[in-house]
Protein backbone atom coordinates (compact mmCIF):
# COMPACT_ATOMS: atom_id res chain seq x y z
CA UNK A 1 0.00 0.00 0.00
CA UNK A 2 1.29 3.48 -0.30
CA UNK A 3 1.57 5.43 2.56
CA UNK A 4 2.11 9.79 2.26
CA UNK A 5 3.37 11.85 4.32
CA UNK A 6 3.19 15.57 4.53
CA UNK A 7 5.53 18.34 4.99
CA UNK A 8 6.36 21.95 4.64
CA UNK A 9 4.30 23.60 6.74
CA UNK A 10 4.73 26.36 9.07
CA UNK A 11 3.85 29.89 10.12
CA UNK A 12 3.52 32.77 7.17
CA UNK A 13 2.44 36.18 6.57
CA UNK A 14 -0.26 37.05 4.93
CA UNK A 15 0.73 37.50 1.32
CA UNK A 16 3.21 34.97 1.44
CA UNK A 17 3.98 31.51 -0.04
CA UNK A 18 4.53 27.77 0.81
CA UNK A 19 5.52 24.92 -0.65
CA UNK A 20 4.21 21.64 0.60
CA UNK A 21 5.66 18.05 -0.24
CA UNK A 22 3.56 14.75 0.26
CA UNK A 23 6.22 12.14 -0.09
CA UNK A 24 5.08 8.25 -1.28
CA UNK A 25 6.20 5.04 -0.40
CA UNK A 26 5.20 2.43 -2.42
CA UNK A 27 6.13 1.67 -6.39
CA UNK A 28 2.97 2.30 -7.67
CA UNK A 29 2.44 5.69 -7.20
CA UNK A 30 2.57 7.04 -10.26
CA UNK A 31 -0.85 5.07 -11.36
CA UNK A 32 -3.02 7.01 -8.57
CA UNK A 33 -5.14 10.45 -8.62
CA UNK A 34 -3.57 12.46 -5.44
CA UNK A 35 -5.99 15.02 -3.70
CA UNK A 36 -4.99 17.84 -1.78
CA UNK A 37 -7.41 18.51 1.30
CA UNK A 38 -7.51 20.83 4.00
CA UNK A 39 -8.95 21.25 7.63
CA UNK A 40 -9.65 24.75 9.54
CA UNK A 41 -10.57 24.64 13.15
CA UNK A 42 -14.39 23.77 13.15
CA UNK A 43 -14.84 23.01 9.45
CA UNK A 44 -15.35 19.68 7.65
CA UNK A 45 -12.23 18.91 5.38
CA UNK A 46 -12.56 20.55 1.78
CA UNK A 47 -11.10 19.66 -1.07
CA UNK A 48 -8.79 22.23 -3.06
CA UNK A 49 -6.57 19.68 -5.55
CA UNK A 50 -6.59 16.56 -7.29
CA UNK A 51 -3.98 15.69 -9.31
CA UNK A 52 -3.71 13.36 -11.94
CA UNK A 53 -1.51 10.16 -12.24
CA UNK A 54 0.37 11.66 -15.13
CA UNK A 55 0.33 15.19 -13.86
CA UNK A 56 -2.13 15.93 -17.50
CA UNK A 57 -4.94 17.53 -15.57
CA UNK A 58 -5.69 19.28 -12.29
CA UNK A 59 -8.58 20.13 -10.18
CA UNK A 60 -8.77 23.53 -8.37
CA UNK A 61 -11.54 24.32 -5.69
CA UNK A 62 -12.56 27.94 -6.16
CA UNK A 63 -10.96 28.46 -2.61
CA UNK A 64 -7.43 28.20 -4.09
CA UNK A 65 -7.63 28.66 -8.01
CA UNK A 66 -5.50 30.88 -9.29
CA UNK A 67 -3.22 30.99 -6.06
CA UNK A 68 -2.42 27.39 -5.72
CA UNK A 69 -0.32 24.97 -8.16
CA UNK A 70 -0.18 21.25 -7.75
CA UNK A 71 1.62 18.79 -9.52
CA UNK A 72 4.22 15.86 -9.10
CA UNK A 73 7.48 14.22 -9.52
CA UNK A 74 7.04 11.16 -10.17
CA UNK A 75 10.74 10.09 -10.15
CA UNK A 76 10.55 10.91 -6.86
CA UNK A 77 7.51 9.64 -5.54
CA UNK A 78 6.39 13.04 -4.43
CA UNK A 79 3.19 15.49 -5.00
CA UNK A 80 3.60 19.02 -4.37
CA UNK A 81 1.28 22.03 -3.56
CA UNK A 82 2.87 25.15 -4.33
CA UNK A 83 0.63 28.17 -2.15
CA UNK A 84 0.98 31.81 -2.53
CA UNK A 85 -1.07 34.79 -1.79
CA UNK A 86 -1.90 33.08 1.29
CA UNK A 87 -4.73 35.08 3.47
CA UNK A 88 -6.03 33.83 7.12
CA UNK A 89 -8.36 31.80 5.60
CA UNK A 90 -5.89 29.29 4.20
CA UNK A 91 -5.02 28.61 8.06
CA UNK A 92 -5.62 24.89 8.54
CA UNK A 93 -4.37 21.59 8.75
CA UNK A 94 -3.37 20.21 5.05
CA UNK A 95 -3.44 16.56 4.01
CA UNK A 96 -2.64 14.89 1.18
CA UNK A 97 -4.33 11.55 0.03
CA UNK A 98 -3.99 9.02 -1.87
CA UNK A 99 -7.66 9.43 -3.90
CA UNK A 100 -9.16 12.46 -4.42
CA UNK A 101 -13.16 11.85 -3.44
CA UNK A 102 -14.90 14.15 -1.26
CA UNK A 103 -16.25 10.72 0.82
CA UNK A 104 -13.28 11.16 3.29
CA UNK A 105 -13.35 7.67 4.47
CA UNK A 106 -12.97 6.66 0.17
CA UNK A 107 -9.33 8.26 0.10
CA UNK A 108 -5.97 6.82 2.42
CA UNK A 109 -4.60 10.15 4.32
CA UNK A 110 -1.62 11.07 5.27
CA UNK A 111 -0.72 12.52 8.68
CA UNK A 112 -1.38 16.58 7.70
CA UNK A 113 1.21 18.91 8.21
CA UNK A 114 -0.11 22.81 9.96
CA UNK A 115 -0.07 25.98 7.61
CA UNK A 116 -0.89 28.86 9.72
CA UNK A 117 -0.98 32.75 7.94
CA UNK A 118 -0.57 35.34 10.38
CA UNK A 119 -2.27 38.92 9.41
């Protein structure tokens, strides 16, 4: 099975930019759809990527479009979420997952990493 984990998180500013990695183990993960998800304190997780397995078409939520850019390596088993123009409202935990349905319990998570934008 492949397993993800996140990283790259931290504390920003508010207008600022992060780059978050979601590293694979496993040999088949080139041949799986990767979402991008994301958690704010009292919220239900929300969808804002899904990238394909060969990186030829990606889903935006209207949250991030035109802010966010994901897209993978797979030579290196990793998915990446490139973030800028980051306002509060991107504060929240951010997974990664292995499936990209908006049934949670469908997709296997990894263990989130925290992106918190300071005003």
């Amino acid at each position: 099975q492949v397993q993800l984990v996140e990283s790259g998180g931290g504390l920003v500013q508010a207008g600022g930019s992060l780059r978050l990695s979601c590293a694979a183990s496993g040999r088949t993960f080139s041949i799986y759809l990767i979402g991008w998800f994301r958690q704010a304190p009292g919220k239900e997780r929300e969808r804002i990527s899904c990238v394909s397995p060969s990186d030829s078409g990606t889903f935006y939520s209207d949250s991030v479009k035109d802010r966010f850019t994901a897209y993978r390596d797979n030579a290196r088993n990793t998915v990446y979420l490139q973030m800028s123009d980051l306002n509060v409202e991107d504060t929240a935990i951010y997974y990664c997952a292995v499936g990209c349905s908006e049934d949670v319990s469908a997709n296997r998570w990894g263990q989130g990493t925290q992106v918190t934008v300071s005003s």
